[in-house]
PDB file of N, CA and C in Angstrom:
ATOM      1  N   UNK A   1     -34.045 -44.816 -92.212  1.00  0.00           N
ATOM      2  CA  UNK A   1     -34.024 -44.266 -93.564  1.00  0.00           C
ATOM      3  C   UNK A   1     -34.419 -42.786 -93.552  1.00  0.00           C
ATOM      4  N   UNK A   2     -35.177 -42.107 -92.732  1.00  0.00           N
ATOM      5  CA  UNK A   2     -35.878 -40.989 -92.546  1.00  0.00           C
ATOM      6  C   UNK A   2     -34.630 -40.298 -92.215  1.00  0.00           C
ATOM      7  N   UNK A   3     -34.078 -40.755 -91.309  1.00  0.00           N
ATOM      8  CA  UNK A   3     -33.215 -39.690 -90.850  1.00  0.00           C
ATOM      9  C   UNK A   3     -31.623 -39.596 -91.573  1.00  0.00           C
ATOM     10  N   UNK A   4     -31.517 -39.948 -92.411  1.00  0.00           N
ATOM     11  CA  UNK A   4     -30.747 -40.065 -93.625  1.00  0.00           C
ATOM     12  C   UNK A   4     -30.860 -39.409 -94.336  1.00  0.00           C
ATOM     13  N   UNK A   5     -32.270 -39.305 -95.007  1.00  0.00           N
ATOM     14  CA  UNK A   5     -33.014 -38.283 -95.813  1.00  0.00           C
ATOM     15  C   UNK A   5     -32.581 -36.846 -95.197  1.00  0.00           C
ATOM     16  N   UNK A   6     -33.153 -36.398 -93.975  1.00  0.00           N
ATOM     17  CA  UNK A   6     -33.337 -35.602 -93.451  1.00  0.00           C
ATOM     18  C   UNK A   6     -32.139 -34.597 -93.073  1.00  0.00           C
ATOM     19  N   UNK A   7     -30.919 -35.635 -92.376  1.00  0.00           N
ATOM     20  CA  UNK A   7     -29.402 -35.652 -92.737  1.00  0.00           C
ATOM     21  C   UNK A   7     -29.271 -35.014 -93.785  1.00  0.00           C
ATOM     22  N   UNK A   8     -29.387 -35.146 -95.242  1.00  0.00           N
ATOM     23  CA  UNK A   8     -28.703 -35.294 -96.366  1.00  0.00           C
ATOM     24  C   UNK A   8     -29.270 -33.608 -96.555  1.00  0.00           C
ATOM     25  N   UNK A   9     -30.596 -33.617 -96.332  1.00  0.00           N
ATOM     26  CA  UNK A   9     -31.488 -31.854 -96.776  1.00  0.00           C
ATOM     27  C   UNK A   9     -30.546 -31.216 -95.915  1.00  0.00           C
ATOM     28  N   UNK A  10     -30.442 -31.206 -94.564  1.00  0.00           N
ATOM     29  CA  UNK A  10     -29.693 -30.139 -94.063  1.00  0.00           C
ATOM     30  C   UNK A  10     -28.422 -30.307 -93.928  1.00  0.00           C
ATOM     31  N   UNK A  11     -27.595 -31.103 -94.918  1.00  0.00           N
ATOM     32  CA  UNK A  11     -26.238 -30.701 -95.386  1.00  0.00           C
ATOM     33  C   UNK A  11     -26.211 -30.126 -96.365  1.00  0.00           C
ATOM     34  N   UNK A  12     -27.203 -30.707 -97.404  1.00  0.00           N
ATOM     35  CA  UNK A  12     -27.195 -29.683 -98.492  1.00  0.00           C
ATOM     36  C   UNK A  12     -27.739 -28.358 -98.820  1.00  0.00           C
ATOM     37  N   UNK A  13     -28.390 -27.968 -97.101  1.00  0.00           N
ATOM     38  CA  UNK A  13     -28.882 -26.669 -97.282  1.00  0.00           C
ATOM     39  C   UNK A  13     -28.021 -25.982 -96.902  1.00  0.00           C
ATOM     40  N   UNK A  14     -27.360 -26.487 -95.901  1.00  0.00           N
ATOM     41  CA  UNK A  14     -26.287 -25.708 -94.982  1.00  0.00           C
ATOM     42  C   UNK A  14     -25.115 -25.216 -95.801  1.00  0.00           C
ATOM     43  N   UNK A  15     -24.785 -26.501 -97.148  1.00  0.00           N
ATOM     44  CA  UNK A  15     -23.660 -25.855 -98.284  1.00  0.00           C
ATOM     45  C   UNK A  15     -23.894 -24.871 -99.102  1.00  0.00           C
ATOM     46  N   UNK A  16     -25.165 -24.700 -99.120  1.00  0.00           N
ATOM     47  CA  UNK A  16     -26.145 -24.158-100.529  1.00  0.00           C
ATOM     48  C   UNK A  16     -25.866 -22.333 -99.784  1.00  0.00           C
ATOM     49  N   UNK A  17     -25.952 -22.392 -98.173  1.00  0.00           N
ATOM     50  CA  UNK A  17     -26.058 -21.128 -97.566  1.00  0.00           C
ATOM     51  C   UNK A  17     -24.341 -20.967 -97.446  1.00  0.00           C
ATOM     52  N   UNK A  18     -23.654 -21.891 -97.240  1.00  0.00           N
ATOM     53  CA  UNK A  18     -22.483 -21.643 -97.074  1.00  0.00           C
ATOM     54  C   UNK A  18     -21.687 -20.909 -98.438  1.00  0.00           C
ATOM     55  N   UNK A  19     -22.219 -21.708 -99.264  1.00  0.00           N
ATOM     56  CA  UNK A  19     -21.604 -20.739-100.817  1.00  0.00           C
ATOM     57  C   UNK A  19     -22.339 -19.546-101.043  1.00  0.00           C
ATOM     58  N   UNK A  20     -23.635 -19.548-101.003  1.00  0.00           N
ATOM     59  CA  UNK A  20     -24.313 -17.890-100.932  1.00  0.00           C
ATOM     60  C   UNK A  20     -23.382 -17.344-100.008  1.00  0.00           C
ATOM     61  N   UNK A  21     -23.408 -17.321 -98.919  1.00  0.00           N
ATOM     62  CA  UNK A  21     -22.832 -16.619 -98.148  1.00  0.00           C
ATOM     63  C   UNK A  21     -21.633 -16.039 -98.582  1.00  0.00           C
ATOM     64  N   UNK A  22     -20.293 -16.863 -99.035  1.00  0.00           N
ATOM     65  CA  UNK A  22     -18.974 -16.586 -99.521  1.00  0.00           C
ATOM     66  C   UNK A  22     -19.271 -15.766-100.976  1.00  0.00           C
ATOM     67  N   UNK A  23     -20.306 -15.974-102.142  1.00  0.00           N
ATOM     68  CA  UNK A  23     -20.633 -15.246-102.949  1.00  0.00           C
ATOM     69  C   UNK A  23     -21.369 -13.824-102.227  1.00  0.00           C
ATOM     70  N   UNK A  24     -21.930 -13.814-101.450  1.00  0.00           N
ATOM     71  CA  UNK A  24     -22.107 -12.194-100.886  1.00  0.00           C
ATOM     72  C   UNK A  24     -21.030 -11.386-100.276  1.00  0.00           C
ATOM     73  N   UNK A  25     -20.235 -12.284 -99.714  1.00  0.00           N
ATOM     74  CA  UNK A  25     -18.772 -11.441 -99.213  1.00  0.00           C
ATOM     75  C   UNK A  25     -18.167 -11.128-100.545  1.00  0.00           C
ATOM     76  N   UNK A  26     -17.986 -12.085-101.670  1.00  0.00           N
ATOM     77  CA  UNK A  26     -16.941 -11.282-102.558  1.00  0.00           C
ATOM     78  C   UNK A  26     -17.331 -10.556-103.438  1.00  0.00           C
ATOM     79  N   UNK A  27     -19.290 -10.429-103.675  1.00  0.00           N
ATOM     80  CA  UNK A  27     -19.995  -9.457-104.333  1.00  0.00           C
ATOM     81  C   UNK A  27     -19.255  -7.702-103.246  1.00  0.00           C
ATOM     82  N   UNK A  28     -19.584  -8.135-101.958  1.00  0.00           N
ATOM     83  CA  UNK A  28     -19.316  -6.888-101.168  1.00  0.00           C
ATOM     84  C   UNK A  28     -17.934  -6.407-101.216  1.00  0.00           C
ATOM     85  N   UNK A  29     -16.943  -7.027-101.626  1.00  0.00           N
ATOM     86  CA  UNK A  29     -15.614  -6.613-101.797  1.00  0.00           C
ATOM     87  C   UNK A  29     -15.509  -5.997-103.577  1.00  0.00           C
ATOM     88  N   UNK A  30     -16.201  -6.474-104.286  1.00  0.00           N
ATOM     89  CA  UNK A  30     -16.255  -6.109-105.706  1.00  0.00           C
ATOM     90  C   UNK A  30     -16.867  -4.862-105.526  1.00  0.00           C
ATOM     91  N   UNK A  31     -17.938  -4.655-104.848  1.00  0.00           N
ATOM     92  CA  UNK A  31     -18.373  -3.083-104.655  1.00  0.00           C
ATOM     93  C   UNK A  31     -17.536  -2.244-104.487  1.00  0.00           C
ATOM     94  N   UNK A  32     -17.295  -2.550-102.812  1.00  0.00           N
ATOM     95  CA  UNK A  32     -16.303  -1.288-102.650  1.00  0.00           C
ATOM     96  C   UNK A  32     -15.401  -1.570-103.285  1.00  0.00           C
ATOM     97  N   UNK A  33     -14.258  -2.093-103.938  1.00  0.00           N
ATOM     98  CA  UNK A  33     -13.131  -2.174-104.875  1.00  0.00           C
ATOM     99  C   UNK A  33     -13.354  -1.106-106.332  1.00  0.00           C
ATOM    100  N   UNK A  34     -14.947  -1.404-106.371  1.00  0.00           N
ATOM    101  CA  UNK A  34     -15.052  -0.190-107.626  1.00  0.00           C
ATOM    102  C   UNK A  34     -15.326   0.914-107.456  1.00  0.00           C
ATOM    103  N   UNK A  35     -16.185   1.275-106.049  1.00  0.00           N
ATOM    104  CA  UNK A  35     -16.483   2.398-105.232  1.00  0.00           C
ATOM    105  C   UNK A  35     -15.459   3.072-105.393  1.00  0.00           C
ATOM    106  N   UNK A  36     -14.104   2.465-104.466  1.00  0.00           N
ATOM    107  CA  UNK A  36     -13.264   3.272-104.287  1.00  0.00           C
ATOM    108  C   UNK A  36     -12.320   3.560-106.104  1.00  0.00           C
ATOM    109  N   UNK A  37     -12.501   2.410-106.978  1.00  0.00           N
ATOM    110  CA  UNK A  37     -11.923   3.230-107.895  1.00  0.00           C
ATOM    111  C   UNK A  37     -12.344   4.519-108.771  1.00  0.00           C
ATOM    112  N   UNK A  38     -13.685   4.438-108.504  1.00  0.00           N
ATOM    113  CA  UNK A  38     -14.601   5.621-108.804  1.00  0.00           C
ATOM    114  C   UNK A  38     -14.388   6.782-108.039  1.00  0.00           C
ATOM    115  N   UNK A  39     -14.315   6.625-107.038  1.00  0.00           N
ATOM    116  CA  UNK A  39     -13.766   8.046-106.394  1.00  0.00           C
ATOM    117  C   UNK A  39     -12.548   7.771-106.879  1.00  0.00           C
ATOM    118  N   UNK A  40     -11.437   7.304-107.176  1.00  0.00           N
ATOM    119  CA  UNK A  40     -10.311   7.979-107.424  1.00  0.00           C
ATOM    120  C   UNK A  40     -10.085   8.421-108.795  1.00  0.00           C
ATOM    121  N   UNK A  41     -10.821   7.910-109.982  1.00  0.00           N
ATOM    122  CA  UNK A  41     -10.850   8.897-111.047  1.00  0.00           C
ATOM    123  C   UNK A  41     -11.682   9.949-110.895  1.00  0.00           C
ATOM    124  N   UNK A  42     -12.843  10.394-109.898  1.00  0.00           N
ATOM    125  CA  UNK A  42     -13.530  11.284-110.259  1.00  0.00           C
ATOM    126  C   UNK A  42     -12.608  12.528-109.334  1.00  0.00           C
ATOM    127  N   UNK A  43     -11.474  11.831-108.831  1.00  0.00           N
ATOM    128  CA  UNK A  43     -10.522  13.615-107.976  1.00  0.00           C
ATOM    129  C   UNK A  43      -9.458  13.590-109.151  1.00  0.00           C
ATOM    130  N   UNK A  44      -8.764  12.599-109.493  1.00  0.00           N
ATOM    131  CA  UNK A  44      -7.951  12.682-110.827  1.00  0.00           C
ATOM    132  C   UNK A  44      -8.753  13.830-111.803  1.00  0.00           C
ATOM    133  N   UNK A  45     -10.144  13.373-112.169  1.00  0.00           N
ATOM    134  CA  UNK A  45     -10.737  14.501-113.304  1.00  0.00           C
ATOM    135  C   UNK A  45     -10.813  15.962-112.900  1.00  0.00           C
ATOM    136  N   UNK A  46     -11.411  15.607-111.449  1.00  0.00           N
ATOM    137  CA  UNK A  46     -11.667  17.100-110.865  1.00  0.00           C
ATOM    138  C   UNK A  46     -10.459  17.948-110.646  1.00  0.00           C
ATOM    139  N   UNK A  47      -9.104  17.364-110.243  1.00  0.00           N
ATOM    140  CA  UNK A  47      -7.767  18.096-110.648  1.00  0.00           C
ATOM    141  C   UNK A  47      -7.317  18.613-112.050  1.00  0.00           C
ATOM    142  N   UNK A  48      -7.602  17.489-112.956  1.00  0.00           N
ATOM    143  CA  UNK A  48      -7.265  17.679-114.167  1.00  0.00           C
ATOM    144  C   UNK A  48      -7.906  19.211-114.758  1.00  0.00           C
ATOM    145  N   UNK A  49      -9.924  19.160-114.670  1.00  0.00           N
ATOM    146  CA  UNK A  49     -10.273  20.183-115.142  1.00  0.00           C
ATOM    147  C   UNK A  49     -10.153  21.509-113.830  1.00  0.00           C
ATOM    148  N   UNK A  50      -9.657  21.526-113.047  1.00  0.00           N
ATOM    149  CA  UNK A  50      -9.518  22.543-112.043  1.00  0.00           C
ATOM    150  C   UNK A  50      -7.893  23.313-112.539  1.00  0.00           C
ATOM    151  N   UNK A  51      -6.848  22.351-112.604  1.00  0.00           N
ATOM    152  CA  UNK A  51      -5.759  23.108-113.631  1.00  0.00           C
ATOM    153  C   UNK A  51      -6.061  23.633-114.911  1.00  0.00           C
ATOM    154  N   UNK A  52      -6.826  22.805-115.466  1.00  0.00           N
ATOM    155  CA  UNK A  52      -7.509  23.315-117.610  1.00  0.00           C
ATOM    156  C   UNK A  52      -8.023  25.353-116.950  1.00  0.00           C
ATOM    157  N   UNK A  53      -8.813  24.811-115.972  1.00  0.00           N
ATOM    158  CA  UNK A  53      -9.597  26.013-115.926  1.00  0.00           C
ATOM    159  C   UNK A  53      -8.698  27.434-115.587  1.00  0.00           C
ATOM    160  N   UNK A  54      -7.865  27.005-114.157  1.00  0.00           N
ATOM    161  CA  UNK A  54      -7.522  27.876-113.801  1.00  0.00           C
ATOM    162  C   UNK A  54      -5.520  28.306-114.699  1.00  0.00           C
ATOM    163  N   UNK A  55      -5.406  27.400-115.410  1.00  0.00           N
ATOM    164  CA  UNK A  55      -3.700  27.842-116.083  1.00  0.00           C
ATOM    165  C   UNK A  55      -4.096  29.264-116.745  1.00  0.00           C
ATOM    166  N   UNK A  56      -3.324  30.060-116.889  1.00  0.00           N
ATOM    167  CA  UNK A  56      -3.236  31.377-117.919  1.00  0.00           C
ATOM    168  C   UNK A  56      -3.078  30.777-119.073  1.00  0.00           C
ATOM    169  N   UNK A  57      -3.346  31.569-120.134  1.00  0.00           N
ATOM    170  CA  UNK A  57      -2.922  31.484-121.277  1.00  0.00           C
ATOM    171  C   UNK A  57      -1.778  32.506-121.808  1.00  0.00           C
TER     172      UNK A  57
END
């Protein structure tokens, strides 16, 4: 009976780490996914006001 018990804790710890785990990989892909969309509006802006500045009037 003990080792049934005992069985059962370290399957259910081992799932408990197995889904943390897969939730930290797709936290780490949500980062950089916004990282990089953040740098790409902040060169979009920096073009945008670098033409405002420098066009003639």
């Amino acid at each position: 009976m003990e080792s049934t018990w005992i069985y059962y804790v370290f399957l259910t710890t081992i799932s408990a780490m197995a889904l943390g785990l897969f939730g930290m990989h797709v936290l780490d892909v949500l980062f950089f996914v916004g990282m990089a969309g953040s740098a790409v509006v902040v060169v979009i802006s920096f073009i945008e006001d670098a033409q405002e500045l420098f066009e003639k009037d």
